[in-house]
C-alpha atoms as a PDB file:
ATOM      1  CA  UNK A   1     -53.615  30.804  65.273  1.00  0.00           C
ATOM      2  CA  UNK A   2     -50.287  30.485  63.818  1.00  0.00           C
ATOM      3  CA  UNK A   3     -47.052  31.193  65.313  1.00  0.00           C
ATOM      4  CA  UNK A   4     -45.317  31.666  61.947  1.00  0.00           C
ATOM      5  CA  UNK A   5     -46.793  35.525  62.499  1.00  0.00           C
ATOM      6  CA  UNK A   6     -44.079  36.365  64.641  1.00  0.00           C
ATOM      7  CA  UNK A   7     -39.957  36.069  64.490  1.00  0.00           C
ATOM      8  CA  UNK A   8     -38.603  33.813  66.706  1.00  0.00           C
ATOM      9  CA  UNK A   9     -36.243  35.807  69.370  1.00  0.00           C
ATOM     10  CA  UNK A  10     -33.916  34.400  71.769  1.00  0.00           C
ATOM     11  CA  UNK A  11     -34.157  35.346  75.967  1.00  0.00           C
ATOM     12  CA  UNK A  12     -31.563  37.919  76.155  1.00  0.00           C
ATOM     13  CA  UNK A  13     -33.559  39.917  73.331  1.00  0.00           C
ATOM     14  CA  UNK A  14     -36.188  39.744  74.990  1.00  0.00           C
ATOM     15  CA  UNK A  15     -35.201  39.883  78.322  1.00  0.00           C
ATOM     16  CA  UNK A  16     -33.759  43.379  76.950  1.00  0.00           C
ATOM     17  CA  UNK A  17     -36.954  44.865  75.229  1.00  0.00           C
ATOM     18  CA  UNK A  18     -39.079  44.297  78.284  1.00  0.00           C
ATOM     19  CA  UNK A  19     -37.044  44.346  81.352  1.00  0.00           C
ATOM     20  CA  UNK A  20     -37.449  46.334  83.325  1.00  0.00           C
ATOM     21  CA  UNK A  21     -40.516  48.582  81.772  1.00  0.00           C
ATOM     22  CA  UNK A  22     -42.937  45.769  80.795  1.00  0.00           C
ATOM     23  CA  UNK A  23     -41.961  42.671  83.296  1.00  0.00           C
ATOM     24  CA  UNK A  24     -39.271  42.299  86.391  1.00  0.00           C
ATOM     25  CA  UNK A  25     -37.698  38.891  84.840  1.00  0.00           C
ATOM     26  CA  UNK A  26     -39.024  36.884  81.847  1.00  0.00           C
ATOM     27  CA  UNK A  27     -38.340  33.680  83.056  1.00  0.00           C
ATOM     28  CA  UNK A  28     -36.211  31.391  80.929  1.00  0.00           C
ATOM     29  CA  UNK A  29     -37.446  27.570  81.571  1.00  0.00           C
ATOM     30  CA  UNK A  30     -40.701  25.978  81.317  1.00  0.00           C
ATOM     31  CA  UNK A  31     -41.775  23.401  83.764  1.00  0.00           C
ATOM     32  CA  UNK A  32     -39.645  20.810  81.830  1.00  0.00           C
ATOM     33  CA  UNK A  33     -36.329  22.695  82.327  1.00  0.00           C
ATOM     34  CA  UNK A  34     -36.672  23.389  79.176  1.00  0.00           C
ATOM     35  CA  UNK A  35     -36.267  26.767  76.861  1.00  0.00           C
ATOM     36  CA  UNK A  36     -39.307  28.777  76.299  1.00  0.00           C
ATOM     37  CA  UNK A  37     -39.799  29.172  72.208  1.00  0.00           C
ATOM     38  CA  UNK A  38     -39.865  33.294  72.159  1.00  0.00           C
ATOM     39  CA  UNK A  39     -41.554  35.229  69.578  1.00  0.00           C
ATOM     40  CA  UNK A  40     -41.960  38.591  68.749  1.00  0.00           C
ATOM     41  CA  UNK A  41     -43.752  41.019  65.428  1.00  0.00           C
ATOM     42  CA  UNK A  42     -39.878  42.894  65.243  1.00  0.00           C
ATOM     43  CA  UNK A  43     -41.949  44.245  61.830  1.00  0.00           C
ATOM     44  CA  UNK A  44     -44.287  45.795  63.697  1.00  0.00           C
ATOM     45  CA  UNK A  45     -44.506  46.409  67.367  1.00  0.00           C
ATOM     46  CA  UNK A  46     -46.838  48.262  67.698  1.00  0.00           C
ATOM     47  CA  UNK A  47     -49.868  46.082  65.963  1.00  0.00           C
ATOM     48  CA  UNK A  48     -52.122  43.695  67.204  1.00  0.00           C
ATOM     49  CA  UNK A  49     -50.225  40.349  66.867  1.00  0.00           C
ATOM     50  CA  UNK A  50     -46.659  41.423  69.063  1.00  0.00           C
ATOM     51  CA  UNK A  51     -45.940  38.419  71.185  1.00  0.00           C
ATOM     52  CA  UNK A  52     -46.077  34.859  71.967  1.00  0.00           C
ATOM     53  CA  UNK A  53     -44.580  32.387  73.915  1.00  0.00           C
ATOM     54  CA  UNK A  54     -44.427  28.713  73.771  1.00  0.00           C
ATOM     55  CA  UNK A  55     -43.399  25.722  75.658  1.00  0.00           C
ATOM     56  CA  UNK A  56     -42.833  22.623  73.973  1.00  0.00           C
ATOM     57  CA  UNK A  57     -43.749  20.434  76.379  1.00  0.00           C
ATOM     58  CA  UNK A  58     -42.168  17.295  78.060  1.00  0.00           C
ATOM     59  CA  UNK A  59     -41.461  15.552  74.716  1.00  0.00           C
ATOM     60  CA  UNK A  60     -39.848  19.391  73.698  1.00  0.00           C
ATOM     61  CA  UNK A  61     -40.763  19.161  69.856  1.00  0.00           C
ATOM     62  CA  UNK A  62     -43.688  21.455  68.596  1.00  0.00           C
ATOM     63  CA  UNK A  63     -47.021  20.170  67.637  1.00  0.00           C
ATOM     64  CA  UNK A  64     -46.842  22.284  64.505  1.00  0.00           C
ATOM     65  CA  UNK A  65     -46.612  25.839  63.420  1.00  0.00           C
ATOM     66  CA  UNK A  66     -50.877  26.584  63.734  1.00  0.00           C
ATOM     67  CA  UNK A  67     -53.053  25.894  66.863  1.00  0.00           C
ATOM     68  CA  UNK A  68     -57.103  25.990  67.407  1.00  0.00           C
ATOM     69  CA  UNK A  69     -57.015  27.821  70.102  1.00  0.00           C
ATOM     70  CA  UNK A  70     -58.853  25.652  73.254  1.00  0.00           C
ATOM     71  CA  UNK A  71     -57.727  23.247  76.387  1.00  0.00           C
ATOM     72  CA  UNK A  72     -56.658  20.342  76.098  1.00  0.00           C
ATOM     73  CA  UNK A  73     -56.147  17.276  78.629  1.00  0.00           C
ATOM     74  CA  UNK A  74     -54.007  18.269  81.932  1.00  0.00           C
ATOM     75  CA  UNK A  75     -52.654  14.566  80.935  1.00  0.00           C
ATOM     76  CA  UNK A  76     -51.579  15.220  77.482  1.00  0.00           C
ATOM     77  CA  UNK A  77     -47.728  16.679  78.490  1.00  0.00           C
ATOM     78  CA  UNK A  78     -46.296  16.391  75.179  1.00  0.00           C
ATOM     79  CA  UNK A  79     -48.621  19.207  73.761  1.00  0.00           C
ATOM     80  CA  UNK A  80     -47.386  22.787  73.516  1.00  0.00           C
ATOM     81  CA  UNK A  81     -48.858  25.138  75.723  1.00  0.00           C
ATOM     82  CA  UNK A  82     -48.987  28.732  73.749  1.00  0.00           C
ATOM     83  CA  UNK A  83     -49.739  32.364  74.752  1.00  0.00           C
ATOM     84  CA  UNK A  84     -49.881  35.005  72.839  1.00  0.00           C
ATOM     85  CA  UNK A  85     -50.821  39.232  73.143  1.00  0.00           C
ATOM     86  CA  UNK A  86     -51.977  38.438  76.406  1.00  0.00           C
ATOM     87  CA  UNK A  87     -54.043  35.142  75.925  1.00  0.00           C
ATOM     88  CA  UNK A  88     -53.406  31.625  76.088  1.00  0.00           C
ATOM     89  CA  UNK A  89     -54.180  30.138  73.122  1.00  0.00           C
ATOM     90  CA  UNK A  90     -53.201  25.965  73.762  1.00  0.00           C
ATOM     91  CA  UNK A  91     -53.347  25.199  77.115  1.00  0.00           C
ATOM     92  CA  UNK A  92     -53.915  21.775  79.773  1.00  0.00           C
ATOM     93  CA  UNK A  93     -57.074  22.436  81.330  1.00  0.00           C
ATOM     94  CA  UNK A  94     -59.764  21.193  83.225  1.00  0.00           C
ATOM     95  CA  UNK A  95     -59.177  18.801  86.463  1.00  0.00           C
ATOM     96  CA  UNK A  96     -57.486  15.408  85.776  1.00  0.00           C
ATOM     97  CA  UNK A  97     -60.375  12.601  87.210  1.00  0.00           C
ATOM     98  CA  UNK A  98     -57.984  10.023  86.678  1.00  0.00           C
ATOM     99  CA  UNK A  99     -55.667  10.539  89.015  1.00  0.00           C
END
């Protein structure tokens, strides 16, 4: 999967396009306070690649621009956690024994 696919947006752009039709409130932080990294096809809107979102993680610098999609460790929180067109594509998974 890579990200590069879509044009990165800011919230109030895209708070505008799907408020109130499509979502109530498209939140603006991730779990680390952070900004969410927006994305949207503004090309074409209507295809099959539209969306995606992506949080950075604690460390709040990307992994890279491509992903395999899969889990990952619930431990790892520097890793990006991505969704996009209604899947998540990196995400922590699976129950942390260690703890």
């Amino acid at each position: 999967f890579s990200i590069g696919l879509y044009s990165v947006v800011g919230w109030s752009e895209l708070n505008e396009a799907l408020v109130p039709r499509y979502i109530a409130k498209v939140p603006n932080r991730d779990g680390w306070n952070a900004s969410f990294d927006y994305r949207l096809a503004l090309d074409n809107p209507q295809g099959n690649h539209v969306m995606a979102i992506r949080s950075l993680g604690r460390d709040g610098v990307a992994d890279g621009s491509t992903y395999t999609s899969g889990g990952y460790s619930a431990l790892e929180f520097d890793k990006d956690i991505v969704w996009a067109d209604g899947f998540f594509v990196a995400w922590p998974a699976g129950v942390n024994d260690d703890a």
